[in-house]
Protein backbone atom coordinates (compact mmCIF):
# COMPACT_ATOMS: atom_id res chain seq x y z
CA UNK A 1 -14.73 -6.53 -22.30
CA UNK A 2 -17.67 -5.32 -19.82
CA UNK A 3 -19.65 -2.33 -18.25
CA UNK A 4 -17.48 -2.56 -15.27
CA UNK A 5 -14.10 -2.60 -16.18
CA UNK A 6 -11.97 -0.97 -19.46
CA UNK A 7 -9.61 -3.34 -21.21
CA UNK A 8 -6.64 -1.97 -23.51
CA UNK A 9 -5.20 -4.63 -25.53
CA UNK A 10 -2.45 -2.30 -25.73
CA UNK A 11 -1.38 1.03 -24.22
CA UNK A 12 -3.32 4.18 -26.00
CA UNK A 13 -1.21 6.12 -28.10
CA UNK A 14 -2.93 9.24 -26.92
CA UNK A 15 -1.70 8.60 -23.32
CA UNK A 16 2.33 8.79 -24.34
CA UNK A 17 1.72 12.44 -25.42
CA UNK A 18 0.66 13.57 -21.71
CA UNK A 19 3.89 14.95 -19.88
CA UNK A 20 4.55 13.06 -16.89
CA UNK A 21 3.66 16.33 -14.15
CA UNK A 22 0.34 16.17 -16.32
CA UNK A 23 -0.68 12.53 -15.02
CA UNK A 24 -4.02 13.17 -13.62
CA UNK A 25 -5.15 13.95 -16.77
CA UNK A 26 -5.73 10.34 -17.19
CA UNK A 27 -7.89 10.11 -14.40
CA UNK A 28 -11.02 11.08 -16.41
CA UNK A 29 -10.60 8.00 -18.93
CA UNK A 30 -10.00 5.75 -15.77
CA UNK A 31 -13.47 6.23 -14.17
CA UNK A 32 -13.83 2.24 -13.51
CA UNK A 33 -10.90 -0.51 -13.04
CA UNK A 34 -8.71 -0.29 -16.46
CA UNK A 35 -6.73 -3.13 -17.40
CA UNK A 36 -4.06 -2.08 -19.93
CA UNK A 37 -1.44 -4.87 -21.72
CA UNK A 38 1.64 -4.37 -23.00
CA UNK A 39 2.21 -7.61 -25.10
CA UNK A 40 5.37 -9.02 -25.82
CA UNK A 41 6.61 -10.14 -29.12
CA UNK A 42 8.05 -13.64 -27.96
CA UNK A 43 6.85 -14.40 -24.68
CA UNK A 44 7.75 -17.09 -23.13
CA UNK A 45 7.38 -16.72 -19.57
CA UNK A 46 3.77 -16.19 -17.86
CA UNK A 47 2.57 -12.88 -17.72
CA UNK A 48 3.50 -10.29 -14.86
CA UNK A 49 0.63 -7.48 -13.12
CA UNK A 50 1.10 -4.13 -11.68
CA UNK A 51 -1.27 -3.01 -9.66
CA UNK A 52 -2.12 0.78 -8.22
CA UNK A 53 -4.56 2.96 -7.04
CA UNK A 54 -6.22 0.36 -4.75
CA UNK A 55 -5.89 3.42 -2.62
CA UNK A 56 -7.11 6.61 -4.44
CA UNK A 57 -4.75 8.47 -2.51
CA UNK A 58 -1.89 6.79 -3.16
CA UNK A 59 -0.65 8.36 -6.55
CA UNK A 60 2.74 7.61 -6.93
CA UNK A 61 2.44 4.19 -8.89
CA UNK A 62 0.03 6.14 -11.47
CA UNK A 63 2.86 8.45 -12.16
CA UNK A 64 5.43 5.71 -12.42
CA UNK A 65 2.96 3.58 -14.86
CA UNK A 66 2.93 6.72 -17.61
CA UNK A 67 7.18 7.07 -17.35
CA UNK A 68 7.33 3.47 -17.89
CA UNK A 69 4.79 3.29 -21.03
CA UNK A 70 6.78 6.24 -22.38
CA UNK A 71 10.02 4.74 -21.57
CA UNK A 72 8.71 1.28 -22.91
CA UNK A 73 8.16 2.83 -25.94
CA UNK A 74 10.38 5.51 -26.42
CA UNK A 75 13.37 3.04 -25.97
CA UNK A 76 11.82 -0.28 -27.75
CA UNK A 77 12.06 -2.90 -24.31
CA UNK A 78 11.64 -5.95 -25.54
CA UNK A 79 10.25 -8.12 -23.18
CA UNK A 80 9.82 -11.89 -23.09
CA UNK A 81 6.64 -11.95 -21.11
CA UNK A 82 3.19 -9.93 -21.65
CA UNK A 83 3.20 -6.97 -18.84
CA UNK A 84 -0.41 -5.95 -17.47
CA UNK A 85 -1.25 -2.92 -15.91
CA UNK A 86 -4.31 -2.42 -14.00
CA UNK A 87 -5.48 0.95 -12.60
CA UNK A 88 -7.95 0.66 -9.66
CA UNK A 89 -9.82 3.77 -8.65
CA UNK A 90 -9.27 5.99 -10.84
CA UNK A 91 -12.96 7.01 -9.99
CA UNK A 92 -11.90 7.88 -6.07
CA UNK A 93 -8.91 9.41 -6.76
CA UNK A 94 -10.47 12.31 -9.25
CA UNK A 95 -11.18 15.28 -7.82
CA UNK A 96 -14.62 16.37 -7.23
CA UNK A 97 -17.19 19.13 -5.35
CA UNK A 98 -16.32 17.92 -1.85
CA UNK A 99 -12.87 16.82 -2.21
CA UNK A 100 -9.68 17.13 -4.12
CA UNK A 101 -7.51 15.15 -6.48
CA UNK A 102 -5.80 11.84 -4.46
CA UNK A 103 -7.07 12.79 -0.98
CA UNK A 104 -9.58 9.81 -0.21
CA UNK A 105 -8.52 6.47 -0.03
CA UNK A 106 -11.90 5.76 -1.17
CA UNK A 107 -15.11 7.29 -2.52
CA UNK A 108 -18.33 7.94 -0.31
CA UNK A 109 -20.53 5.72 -2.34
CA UNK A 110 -17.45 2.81 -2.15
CA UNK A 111 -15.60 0.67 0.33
CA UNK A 112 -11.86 -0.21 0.54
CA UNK A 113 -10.48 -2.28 -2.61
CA UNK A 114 -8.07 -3.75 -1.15
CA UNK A 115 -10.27 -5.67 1.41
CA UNK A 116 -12.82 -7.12 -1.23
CA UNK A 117 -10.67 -9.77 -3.23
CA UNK A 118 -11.95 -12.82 -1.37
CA UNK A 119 -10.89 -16.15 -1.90
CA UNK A 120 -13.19 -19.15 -3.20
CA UNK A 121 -15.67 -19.90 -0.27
CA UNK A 122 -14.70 -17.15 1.94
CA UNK A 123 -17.48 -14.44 2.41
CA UNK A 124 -17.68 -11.46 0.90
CA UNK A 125 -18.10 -7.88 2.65
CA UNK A 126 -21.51 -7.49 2.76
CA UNK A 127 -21.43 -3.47 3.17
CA UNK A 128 -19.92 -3.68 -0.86
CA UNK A 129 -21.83 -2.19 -3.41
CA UNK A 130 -23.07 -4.29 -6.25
CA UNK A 131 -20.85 -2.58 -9.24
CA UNK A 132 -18.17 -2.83 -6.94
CA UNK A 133 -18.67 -6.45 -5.92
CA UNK A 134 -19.02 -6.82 -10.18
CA UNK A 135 -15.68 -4.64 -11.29
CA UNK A 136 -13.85 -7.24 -8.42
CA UNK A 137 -15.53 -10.42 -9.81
CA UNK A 138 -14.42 -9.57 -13.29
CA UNK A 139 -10.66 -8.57 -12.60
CA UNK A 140 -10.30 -11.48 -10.73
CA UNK A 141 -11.49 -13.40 -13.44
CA UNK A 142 -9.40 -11.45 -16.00
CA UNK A 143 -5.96 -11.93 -13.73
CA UNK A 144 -6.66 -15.50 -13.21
CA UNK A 145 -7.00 -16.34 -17.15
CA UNK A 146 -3.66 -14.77 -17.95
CA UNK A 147 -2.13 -17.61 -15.71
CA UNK A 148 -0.10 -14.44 -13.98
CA UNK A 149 3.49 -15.38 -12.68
CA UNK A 150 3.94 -12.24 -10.86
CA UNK A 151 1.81 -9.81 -9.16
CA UNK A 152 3.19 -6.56 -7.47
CA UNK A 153 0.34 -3.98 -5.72
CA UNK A 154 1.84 -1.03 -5.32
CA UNK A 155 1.13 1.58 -2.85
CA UNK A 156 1.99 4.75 -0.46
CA UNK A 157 2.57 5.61 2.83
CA UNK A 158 0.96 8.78 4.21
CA UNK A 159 3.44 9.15 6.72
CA UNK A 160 7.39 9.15 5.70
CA UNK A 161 8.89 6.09 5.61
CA UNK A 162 11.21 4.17 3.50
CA UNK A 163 10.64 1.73 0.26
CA UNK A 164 9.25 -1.34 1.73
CA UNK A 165 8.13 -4.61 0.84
CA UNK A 166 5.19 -6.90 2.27
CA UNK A 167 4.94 -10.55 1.56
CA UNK A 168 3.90 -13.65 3.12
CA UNK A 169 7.02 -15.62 4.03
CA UNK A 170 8.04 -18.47 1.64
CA UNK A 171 5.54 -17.60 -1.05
CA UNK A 172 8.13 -15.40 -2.81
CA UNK A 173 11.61 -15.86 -3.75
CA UNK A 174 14.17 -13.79 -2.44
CA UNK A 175 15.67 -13.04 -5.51
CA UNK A 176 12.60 -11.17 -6.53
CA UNK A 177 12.07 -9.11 -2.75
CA UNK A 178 15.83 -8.77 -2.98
CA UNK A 179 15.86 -7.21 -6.05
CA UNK A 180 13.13 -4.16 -5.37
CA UNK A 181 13.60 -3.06 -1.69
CA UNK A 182 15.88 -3.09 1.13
CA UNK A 183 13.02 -3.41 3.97
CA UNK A 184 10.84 -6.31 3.97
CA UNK A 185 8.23 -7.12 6.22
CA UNK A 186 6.61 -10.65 6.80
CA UNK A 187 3.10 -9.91 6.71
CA UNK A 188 0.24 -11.89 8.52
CA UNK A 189 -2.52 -12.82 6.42
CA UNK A 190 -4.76 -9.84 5.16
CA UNK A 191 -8.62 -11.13 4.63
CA UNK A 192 -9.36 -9.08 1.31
CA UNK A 193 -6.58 -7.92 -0.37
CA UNK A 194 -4.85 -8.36 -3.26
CA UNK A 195 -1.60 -10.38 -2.24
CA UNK A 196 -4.25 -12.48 0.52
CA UNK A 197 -6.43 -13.98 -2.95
CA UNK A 198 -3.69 -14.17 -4.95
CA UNK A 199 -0.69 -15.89 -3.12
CA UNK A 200 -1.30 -19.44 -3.83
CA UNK A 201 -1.99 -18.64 -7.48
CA UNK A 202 1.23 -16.84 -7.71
CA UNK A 203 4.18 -14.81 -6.37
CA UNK A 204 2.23 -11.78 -5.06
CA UNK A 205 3.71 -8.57 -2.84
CA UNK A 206 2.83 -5.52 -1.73
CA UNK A 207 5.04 -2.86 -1.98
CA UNK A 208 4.99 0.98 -0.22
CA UNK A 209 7.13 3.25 -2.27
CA UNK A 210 7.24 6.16 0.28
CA UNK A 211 5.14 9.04 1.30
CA UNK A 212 2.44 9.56 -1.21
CA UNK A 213 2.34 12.50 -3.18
CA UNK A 214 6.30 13.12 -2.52
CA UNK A 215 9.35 12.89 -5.95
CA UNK A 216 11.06 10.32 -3.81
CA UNK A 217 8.07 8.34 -3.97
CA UNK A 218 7.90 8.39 -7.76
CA UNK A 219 11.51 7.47 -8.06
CA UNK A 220 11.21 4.69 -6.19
CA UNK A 221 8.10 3.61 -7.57
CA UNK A 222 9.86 4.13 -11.03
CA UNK A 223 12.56 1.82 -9.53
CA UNK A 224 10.79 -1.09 -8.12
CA UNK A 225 8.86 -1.55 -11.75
CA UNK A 226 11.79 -1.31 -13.82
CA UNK A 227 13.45 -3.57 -11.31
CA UNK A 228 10.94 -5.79 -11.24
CA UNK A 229 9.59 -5.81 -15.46
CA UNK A 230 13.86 -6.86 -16.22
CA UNK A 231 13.49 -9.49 -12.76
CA UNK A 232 15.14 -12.96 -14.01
CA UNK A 233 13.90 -15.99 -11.69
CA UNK A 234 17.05 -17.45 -13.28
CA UNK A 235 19.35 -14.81 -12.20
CA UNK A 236 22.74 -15.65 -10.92
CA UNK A 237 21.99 -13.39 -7.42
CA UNK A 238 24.76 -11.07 -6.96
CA UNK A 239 22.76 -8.19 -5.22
CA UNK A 240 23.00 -8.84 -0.96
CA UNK A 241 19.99 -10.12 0.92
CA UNK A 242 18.12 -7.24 1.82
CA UNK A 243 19.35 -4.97 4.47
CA UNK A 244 16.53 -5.02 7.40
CA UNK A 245 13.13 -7.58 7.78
CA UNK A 246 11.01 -7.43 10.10
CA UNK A 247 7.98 -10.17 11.35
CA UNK A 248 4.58 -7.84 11.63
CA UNK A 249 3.12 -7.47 15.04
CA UNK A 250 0.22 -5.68 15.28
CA UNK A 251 -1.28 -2.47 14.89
CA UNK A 252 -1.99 0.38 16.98
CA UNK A 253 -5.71 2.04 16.92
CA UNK A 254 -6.81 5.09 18.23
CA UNK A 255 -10.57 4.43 20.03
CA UNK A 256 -13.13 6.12 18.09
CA UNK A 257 -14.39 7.80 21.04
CA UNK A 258 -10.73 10.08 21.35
CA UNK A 259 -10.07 13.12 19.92
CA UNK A 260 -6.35 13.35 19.10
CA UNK A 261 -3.82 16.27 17.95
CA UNK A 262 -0.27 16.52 16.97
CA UNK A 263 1.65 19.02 19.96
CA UNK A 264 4.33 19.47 21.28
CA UNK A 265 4.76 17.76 24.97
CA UNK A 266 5.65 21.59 26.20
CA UNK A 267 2.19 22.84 24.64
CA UNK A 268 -0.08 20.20 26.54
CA UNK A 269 -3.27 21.36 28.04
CA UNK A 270 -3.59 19.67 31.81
CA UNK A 271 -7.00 20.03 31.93
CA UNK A 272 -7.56 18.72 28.40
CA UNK A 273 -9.06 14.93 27.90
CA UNK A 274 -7.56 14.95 24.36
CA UNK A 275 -4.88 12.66 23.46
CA UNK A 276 -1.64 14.86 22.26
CA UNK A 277 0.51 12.94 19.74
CA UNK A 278 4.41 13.16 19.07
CA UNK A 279 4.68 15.95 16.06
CA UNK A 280 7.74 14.09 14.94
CA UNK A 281 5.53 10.72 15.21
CA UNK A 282 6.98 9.57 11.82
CA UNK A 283 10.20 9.02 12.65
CA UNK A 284 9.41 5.99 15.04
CA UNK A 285 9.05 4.30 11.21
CA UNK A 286 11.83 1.55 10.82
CA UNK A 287 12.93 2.73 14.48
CA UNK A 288 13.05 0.90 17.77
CA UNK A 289 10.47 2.45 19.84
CA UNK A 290 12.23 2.31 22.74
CA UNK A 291 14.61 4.34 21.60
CA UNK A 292 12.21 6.64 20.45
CA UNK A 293 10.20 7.24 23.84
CA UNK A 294 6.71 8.44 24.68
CA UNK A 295 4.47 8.12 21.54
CA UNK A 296 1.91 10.63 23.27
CA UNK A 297 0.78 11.95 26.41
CA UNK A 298 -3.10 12.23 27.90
CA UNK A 299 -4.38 13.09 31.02
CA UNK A 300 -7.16 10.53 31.44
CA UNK A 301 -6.43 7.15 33.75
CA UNK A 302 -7.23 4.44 30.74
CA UNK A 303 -5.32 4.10 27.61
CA UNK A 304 -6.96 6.00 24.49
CA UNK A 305 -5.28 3.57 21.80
CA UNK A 306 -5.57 0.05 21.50
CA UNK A 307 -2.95 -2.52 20.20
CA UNK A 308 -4.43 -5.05 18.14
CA UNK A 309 -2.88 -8.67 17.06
CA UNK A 310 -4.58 -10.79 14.71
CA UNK A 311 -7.46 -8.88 15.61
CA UNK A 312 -7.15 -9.47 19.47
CA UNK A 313 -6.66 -6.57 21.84
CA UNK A 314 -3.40 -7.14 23.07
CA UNK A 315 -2.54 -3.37 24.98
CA UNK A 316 -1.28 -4.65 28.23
CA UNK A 317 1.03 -6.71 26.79
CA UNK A 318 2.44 -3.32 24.66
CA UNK A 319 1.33 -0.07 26.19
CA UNK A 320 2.09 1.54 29.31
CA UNK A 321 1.29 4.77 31.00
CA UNK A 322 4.08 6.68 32.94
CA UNK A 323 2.44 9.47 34.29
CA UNK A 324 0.91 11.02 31.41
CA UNK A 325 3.11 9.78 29.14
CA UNK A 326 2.33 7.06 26.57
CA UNK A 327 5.18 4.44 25.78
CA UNK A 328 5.60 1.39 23.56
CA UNK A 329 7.47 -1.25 26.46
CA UNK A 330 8.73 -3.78 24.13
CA UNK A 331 11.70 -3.17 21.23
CA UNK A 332 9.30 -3.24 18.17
CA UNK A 333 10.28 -1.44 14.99
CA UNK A 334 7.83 1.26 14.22
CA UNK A 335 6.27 1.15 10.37
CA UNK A 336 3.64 3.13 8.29
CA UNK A 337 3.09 5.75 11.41
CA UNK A 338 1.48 8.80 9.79
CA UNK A 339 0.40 12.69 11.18
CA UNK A 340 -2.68 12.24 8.79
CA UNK A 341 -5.66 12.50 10.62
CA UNK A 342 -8.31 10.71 8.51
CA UNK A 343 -6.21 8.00 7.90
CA UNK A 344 -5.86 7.61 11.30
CA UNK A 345 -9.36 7.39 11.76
CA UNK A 346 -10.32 4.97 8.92
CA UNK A 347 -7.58 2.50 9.63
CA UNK A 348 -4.70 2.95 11.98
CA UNK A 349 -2.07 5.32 13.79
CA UNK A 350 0.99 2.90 12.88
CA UNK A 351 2.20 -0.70 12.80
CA UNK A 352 4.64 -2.32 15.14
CA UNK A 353 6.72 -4.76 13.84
CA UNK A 354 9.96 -7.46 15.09
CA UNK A 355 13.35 -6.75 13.84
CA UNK A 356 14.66 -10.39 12.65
């Protein structure tokens, strides 16, 4: 269809040979954004998208895509609305000289996907490269002629953390969230991504399936499409609403100008201006942090991490120091807390987030 994108009309036959622990060899035919339909016979609902790779490092929807084209086929689904798949970043997620297979979330020479799908009349990011700006431009064009009902983005987690759901409250139907997860979080608005363009248009979610790179990841990844490719709107709901929600917060951010570790309280230099973090820092996820107690310890007088709410610092209304100890002083519900480092450092240490 164009230079900067790769359109199936239908998925390759040559892709249902590869076994499924053989995935990435599909990353070298996915070297720009590929769009790949699965058309139904009869259709006669609008069309529904699954997204992945937005995040090169976050593999587990890629995996889940090739069982459900070989289960798709293999078993004959008839479907009465055209499925679309649509692959990402391939591109950052392949392997190369300076770094391996699915461990950027995006290449040097690229910036985050999921913060350049802007809206009519918003601005764009202007640090996005031209064939970037042009493979965004043409999927967006692409998704809206297909007059989409449903659009799922599916990602990981780099931390450990349970099947989750994002979505801007009252622009989905329960039914739908009910039927994929049992955690759902009521997201504030997202300049850039994928479910921030594409809510009004239709019913658009994001969705973590777990720790990337993990088999409980892929299952539920597996899960959550099957769930959601057999998803009736007209339903008779007999599933229960889902188990836990929670109202987003805000986000906690380690200041660029802090070096950090993971250690043990026990192993703490005194003399050290570091800022030690909890080991066991993913378990706060889907926890009350007061329960959970000091989220690090540092030795300096001022706070080394910021708490951010709709982009306004908001610390001293969250953080505390007790001696050298750093605690969380309200009952939020941790979420997407992660020991990876350079995640950390390109986005966030964790979420905090209001049990409802």
């Amino acid at each position: 269809m164009s230079s900067s994108i790769t359109y199936h009309s239908q998925i390759p036959r040559s892709w249902l040979n590869i076994e499924l622990f053989h995935t990435p060899q599909l990353l070298s035919q996915l070297q720009q954004p590929t769009v790949i339909k699965h058309p139904s016979k009869n259709p006669t609902q609008n069309p529904r998208w699954l997204v992945t790779l937005q995040h090169a490092n976050e593999s587990s929807g890629l995996y889940a895509f090739l069982d459900t084209w070989k289960r798709l086929n293999e078993q004959n689904i008839e479907l009465n609305h055209d499925l679309y798949f649509l692959i990402v970043n391939g591109y950052g997620a392949t392997a190369k000289e300076e770094y391996p297979l699915f461990s950027r979330r995006f290449a040097p020479n690229q910036i985050d996907f999921n913060r350049c799908w802007t809206k009519p009349g918003e601005l764009g990011r202007t640090d996005i490269s031209q064939l970037q700006k042009e493979q965004i431009t043409e999927l967006t064009n692409l998704i809206l002629q297909t007059s989409p009902g449903y659009i799922i983005d599916i990602h990981n987690t780099t931390g450990d953390n349970n099947p989750l759901a994002y979505i801007m409250q009252h622009k989905v139907s329960p039914s739908l969230v009910n039927a994929l997860v049992d955690h759902i979080i009521y997201s504030g608005e997202l300049p850039g991504s994928i479910m921030h363009r594409f809510q009004d248009v239709c019913e658009t979610l994001t969705v973590e399936c777990g720790k990337t790179g993990t088999f409980p990841s892929f299952l539920a990844g597996r899960k959550i499409i099957d769930n959601f490719i057999r998803y009736s709107p007209n339903q008779i709901i007999s599933s229960p609403a889902p188990k836990h929600i929670y109202q987003e917060v805000g986000r906690l951010i380690i200041k660029d100008t802090v070096d950090f570790i993971f250690s043990p309280h026990h192993l703490i230099d005194e003399t050290s201006s570091k800022l030690f973090l909890r080991p066991d820092i993913e378990q706060l996820n889907q926890r009350n942090a007061i329960d959970f107690g000091p989220i690090g310890f540092c030795n300096s007088n001022d706070l080394p991490i910021i708490f951010e709410e709709n982009g306004k610092d908001q610390t001293q209304d969250i953080l505390a120091k007790q001696g050298n100890a750093i605690l969380i002083t309200k009952p939020l519900y941790g979420q997407l807390f992660t020991t990876n480092s350079a995640n950390i450092r390109v986005s966030e240490l964790g979420y905090l987030s209001r049990k409802l």
